[in-house]
N, C-alpha and C. Protein backbone atom coordinates (compact mmCIF):
# COMPACT_ATOMS: atom_id res chain seq x y z
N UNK A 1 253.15 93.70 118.77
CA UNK A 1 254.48 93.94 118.25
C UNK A 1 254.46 94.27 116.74
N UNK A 2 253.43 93.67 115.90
CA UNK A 2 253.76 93.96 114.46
C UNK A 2 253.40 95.35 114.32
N UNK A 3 252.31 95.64 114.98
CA UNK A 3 251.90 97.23 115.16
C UNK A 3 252.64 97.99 115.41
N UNK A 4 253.72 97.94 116.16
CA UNK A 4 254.63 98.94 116.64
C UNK A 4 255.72 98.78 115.43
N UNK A 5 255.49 98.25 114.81
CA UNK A 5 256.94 97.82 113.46
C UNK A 5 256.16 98.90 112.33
N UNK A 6 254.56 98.43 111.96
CA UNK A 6 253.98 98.92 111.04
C UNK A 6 254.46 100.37 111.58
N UNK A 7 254.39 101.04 112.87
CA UNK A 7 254.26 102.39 113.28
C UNK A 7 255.40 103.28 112.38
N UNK A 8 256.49 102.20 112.78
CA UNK A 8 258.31 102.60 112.88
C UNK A 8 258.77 102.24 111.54
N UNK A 9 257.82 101.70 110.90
CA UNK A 9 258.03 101.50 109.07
C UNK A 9 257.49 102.81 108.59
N UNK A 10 256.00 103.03 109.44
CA UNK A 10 255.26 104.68 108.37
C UNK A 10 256.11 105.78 108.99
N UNK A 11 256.48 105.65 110.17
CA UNK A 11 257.45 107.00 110.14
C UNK A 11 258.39 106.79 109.83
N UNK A 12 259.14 105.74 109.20
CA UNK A 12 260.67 105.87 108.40
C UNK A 12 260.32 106.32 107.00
N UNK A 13 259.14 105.87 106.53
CA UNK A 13 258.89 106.25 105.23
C UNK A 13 258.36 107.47 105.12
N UNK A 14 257.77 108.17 106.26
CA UNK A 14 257.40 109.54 105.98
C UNK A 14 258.98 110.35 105.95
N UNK A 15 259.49 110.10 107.13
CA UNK A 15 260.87 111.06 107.18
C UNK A 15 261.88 110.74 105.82
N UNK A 16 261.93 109.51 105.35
CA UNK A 16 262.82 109.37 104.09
C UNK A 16 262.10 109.87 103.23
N UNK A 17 261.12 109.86 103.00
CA UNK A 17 260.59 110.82 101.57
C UNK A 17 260.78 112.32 101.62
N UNK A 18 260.43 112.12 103.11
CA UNK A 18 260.48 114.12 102.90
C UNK A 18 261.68 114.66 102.66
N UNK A 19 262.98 113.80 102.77
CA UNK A 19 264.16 114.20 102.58
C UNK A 19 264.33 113.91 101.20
N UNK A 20 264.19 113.09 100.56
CA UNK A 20 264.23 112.72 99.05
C UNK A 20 263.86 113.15 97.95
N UNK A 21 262.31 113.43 98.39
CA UNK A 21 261.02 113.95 97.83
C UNK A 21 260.94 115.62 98.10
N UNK A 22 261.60 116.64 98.85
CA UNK A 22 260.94 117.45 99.66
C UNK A 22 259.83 118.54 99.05
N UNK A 23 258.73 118.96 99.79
CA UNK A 23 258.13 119.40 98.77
C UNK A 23 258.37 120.64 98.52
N UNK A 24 258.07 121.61 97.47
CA UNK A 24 258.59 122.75 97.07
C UNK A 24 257.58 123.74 97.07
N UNK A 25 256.86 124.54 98.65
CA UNK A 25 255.83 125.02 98.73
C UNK A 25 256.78 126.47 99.29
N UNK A 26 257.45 126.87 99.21
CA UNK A 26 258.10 127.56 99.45
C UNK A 26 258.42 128.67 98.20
N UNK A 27 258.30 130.08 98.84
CA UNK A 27 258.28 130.89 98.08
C UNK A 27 259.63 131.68 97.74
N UNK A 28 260.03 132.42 96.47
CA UNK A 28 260.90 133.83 96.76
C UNK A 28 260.40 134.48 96.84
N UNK A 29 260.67 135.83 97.44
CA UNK A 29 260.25 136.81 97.48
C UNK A 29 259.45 137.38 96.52
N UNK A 30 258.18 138.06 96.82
CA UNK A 30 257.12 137.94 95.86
C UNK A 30 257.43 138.91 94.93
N UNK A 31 257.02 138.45 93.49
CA UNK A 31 257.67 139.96 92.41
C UNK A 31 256.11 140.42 92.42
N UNK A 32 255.45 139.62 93.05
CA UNK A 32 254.27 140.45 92.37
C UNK A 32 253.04 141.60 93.45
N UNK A 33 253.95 141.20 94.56
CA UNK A 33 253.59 142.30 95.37
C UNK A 33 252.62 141.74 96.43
N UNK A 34 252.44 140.38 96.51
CA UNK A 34 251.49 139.41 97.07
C UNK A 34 252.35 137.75 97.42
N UNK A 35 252.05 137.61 99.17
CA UNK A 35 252.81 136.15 99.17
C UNK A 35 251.63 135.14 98.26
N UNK A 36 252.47 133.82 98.18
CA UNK A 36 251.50 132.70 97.90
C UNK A 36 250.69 131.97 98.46
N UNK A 37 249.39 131.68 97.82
CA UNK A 37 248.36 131.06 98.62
C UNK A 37 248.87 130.05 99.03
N UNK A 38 247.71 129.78 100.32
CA UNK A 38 247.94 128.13 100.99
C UNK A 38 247.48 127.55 99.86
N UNK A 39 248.29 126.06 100.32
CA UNK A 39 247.81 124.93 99.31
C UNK A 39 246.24 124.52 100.26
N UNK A 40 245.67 123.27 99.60
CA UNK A 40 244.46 123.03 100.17
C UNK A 40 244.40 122.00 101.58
N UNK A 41 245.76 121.88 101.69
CA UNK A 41 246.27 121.43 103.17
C UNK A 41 246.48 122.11 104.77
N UNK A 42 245.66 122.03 105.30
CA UNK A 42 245.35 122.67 106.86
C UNK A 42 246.55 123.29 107.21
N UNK A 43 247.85 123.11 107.29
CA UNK A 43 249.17 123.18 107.35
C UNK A 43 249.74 124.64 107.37
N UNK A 44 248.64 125.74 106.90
CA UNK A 44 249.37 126.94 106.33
C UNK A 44 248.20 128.04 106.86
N UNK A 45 248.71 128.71 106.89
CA UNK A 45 247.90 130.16 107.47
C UNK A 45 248.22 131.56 106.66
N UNK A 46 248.04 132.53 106.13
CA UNK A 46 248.01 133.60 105.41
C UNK A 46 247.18 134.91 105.61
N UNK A 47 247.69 135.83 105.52
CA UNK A 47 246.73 137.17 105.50
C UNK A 47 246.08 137.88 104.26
N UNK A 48 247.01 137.34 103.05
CA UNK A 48 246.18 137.57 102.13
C UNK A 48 245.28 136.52 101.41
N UNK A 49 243.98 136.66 100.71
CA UNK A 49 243.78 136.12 99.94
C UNK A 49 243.39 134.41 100.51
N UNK A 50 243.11 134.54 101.85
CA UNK A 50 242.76 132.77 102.30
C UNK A 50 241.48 132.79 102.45
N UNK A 51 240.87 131.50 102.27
CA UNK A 51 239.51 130.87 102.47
C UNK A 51 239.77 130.99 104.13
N UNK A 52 238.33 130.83 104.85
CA UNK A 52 237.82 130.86 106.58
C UNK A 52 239.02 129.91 107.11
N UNK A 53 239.62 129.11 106.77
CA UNK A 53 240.54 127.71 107.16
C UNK A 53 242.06 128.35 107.86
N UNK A 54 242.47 129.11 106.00
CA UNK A 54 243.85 129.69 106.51
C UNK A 54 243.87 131.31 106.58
N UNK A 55 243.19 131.79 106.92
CA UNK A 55 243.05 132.93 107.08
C UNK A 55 243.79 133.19 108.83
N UNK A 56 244.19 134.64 108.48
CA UNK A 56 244.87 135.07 109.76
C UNK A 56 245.29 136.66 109.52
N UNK A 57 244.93 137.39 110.47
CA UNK A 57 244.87 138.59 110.51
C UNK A 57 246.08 139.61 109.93
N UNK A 58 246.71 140.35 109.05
CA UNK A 58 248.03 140.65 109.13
C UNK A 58 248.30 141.58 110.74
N UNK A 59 249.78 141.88 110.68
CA UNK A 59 250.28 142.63 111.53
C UNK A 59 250.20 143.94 111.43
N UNK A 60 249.67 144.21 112.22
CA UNK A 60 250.21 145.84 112.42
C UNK A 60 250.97 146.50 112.90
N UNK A 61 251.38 147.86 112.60
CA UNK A 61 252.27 148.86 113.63
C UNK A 61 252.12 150.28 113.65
N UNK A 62 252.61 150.52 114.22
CA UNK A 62 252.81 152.02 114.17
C UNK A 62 254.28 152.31 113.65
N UNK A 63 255.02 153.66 113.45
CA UNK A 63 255.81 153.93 113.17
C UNK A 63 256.22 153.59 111.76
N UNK A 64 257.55 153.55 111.66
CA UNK A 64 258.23 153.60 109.79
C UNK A 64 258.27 151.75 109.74
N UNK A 65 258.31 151.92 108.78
CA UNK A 65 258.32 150.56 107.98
C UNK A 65 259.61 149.71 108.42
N UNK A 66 260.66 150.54 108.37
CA UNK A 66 262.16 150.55 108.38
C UNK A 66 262.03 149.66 110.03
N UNK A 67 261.43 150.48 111.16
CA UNK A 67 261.82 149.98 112.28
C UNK A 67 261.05 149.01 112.51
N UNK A 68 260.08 149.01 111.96
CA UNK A 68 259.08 147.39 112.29
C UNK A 68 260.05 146.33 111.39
N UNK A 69 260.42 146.23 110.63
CA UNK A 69 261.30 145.00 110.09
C UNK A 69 262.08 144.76 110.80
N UNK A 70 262.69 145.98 111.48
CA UNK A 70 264.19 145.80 112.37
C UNK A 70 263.67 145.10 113.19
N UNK A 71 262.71 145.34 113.69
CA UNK A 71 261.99 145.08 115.48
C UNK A 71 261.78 143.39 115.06
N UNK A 72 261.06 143.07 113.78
CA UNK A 72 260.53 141.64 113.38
C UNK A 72 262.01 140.74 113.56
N UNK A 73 262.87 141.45 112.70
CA UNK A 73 263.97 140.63 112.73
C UNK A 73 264.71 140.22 114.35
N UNK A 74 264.46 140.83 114.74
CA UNK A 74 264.94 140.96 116.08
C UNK A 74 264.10 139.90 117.04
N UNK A 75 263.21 139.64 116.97
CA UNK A 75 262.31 139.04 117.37
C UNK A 75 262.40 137.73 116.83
N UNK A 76 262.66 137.45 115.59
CA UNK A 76 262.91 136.31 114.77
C UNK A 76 264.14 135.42 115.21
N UNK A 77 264.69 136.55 115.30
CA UNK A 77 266.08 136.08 116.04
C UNK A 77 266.60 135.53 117.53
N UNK A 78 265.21 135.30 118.18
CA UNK A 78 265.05 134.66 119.55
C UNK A 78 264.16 133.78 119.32
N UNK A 79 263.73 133.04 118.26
CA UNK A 79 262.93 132.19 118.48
C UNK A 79 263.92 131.04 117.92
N UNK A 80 263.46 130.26 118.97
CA UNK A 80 264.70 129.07 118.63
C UNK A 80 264.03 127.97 117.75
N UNK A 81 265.60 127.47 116.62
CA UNK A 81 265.04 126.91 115.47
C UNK A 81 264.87 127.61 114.78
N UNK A 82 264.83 128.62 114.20
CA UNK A 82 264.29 129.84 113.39
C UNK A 82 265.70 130.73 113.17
N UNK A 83 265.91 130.50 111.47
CA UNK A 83 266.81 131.30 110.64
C UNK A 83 265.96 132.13 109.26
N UNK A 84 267.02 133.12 109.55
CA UNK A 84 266.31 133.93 108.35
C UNK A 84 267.57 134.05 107.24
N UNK A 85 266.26 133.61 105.92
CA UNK A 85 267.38 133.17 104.91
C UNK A 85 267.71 134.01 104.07
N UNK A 86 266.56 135.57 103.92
CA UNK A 86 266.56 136.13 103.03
C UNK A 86 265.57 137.45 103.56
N UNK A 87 266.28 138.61 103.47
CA UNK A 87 265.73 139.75 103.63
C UNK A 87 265.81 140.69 102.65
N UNK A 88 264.80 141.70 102.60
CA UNK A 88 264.91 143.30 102.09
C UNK A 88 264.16 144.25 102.56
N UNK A 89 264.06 145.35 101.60
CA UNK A 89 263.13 146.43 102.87
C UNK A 89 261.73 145.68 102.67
N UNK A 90 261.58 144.81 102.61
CA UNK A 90 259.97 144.96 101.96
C UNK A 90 259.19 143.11 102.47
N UNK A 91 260.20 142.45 102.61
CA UNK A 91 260.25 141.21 102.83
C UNK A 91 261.37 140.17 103.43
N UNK A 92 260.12 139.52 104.50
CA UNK A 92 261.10 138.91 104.87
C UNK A 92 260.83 137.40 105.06
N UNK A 93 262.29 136.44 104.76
CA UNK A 93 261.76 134.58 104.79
C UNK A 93 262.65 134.23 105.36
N UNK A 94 261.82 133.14 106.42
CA UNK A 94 262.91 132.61 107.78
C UNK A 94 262.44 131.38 107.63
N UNK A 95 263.03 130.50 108.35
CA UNK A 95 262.84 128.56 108.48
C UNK A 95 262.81 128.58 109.40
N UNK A 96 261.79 128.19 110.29
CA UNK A 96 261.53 127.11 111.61
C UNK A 96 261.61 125.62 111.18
N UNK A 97 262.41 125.33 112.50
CA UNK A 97 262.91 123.56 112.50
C UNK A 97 261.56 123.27 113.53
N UNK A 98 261.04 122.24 113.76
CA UNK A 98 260.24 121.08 114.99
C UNK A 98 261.19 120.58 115.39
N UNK A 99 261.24 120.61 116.62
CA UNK A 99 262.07 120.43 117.54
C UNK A 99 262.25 119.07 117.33
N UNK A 100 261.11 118.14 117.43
CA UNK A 100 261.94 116.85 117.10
C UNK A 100 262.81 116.01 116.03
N UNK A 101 261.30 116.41 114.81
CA UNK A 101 261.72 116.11 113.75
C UNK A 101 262.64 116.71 112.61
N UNK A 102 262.73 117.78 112.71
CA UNK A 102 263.31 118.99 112.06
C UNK A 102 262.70 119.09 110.90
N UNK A 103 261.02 119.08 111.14
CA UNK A 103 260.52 119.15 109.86
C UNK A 103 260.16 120.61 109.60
N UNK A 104 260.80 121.10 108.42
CA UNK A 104 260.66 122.59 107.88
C UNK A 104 259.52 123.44 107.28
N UNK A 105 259.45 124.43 108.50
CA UNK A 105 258.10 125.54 108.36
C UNK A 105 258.63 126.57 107.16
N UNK A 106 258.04 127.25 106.44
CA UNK A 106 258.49 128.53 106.16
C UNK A 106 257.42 129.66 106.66
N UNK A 107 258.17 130.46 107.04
CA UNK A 107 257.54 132.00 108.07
C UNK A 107 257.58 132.89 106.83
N UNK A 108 256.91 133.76 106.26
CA UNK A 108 257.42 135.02 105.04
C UNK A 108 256.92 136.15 105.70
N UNK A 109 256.98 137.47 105.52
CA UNK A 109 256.32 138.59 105.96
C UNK A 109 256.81 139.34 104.94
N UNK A 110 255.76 140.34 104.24
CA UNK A 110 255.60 141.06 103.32
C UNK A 110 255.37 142.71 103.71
N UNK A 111 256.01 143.56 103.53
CA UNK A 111 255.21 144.99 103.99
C UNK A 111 255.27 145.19 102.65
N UNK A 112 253.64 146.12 102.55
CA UNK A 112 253.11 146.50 101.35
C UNK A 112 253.03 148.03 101.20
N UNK A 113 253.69 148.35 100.32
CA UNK A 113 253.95 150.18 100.74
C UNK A 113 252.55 151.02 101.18
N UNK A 114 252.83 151.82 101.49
CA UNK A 114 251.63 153.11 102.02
C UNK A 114 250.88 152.48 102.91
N UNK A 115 251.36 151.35 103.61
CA UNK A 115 250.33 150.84 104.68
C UNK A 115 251.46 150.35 105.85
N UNK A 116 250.79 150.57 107.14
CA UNK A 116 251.12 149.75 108.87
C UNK A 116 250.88 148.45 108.51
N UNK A 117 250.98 147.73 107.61
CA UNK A 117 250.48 146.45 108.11
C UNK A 117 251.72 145.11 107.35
N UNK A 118 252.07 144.44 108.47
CA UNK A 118 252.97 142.87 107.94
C UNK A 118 251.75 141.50 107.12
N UNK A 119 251.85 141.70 106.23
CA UNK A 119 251.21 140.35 105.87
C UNK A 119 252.16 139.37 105.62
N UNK A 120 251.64 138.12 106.36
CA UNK A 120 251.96 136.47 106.80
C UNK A 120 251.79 135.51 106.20
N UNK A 121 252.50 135.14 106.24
CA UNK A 121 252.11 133.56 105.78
C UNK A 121 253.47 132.50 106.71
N UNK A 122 252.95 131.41 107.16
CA UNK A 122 253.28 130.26 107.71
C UNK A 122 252.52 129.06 107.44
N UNK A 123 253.85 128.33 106.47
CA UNK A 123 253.53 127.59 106.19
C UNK A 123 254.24 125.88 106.38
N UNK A 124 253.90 124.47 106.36
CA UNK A 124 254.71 123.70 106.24
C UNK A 124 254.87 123.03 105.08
N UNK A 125 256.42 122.61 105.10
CA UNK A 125 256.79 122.28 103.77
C UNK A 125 255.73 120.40 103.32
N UNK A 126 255.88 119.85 104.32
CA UNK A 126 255.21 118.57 104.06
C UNK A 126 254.45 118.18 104.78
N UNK A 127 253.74 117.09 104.43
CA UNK A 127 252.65 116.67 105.22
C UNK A 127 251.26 117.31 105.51
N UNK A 128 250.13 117.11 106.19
CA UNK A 128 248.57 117.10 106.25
C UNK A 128 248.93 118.60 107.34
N UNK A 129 249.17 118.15 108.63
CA UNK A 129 248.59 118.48 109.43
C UNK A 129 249.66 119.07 110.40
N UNK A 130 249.58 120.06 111.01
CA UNK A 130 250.72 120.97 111.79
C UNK A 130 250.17 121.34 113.38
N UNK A 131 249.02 120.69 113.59
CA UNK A 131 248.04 120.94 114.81
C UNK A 131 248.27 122.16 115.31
N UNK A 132 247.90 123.51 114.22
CA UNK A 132 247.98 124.38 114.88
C UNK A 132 249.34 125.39 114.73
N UNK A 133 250.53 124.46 114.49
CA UNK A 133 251.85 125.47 115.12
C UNK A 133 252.09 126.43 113.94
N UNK A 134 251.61 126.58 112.61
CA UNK A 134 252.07 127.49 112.57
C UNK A 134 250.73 129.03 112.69
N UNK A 135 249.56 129.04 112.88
CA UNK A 135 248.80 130.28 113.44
C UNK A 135 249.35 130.44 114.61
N UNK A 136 249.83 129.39 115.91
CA UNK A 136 250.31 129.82 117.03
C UNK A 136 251.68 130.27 117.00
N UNK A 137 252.52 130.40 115.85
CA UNK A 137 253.75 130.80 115.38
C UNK A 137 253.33 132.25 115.14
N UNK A 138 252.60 132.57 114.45
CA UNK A 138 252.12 133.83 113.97
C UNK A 138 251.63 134.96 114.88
N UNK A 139 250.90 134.09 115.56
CA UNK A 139 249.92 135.01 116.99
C UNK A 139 250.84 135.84 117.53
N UNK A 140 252.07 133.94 118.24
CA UNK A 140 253.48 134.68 119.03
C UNK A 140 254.00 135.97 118.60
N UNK A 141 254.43 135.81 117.42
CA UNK A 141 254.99 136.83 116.63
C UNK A 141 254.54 138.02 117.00
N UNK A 142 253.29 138.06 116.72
CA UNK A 142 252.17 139.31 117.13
C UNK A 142 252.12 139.80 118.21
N UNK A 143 252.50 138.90 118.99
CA UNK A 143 252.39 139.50 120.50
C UNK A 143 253.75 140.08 120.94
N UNK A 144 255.11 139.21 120.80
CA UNK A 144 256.45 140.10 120.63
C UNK A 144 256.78 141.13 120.05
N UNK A 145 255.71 141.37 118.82
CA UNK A 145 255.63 142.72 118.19
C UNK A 145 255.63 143.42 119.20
N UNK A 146 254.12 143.40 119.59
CA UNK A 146 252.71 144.68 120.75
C UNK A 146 253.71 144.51 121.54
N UNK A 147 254.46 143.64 122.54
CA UNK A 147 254.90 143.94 123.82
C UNK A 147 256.14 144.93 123.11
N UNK A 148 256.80 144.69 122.53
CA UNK A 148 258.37 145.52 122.31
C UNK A 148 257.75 146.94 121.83
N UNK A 149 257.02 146.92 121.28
CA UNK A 149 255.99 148.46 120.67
C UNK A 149 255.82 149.04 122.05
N UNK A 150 255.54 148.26 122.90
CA UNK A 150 254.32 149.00 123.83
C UNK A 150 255.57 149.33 124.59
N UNK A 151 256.68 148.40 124.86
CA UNK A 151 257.43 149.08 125.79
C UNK A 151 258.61 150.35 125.53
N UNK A 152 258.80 150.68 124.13
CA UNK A 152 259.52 151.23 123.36
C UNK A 152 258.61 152.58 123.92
N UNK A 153 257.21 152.42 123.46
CA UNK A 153 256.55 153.65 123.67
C UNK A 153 256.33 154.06 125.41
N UNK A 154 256.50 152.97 126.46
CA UNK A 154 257.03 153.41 127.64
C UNK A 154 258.10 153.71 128.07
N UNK A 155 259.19 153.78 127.31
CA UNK A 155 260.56 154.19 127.79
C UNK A 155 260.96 155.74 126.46
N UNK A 156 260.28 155.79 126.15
CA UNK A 156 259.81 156.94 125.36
C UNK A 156 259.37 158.47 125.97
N UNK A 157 258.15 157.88 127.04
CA UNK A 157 257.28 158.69 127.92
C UNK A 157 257.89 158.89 129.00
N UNK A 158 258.93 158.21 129.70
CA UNK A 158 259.13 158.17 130.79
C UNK A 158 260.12 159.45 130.68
């Protein structure tokens, strides 16, 4: 029994700090033409500029710049828990909630002119360890891209 108190004491004190405390790993929109590195916490994933840990491939596409944002946003916009707080042609930053805790991810995507490619970053605002959800946040992403691409370009042909 004291064990289960110690449990329900460290998670009251993790969730009250993070509300009190919250941490401020969260970016604006980059002036400098590059998102921000992960911190040295497992928690975060990136396409630019990461060590073997948080490294993660950017996105690609085909077509204009213009319709891959549209297509991202669109996509963003079915994932539940997930608001987007701030857009332009060039960038974009959304919040994922955890379903239980409502502890806050930030998602960013960057297009970098003269290139097909979305660079990522997912990251969490607090704590060690995210087992994973946000590269498997990212992948998803990647794959709702390719399927809506691929089927755009089959109803295209047909």
């Amino acid at each position: 029994m004291p064990r289960l108190i110690t449990i329900f004491f460290i998670l009251f004190l993790t969730l009250t700090t993070s509300v009190i405390f919250p941490a401020v790993t969260w970016a604006d929109a980059p002036q400098s033409g590059h998102l921000e590195a992960c911190p040295p916490s497992p928690n975060c994933v990136t396409s630019e500029s990461a060590d073997e840990k948080h490294a993660i491939e950017p996105i690609t596409y085909n077509g204009s710049r213009d319709t891959a944002r549209k297509t991202l946003l669109k996509v963003l916009s079915v994932i539940p828990r997930t608001e987007v707080i701030e857009e332009n042609n060039r960038y974009i930053h959304a919040l994922a909630k955890s379903r239980i805790f409502g502890f806050i991810d930030d998602v960013e995507f960057y297009f970098p002119k003269h290139k097909n490619i979305i660079m990522v970053r997912s990251a969490s605002r607090v704590g060690e360890s995210d087992l994973g959800v946000n590269r498997r946040r990212i992948e998803q992403i990647r794959l709702a891209l390719q399927d809506l691409n691929e089927m755009f370009l089959t109803v295209l042909l047909e």
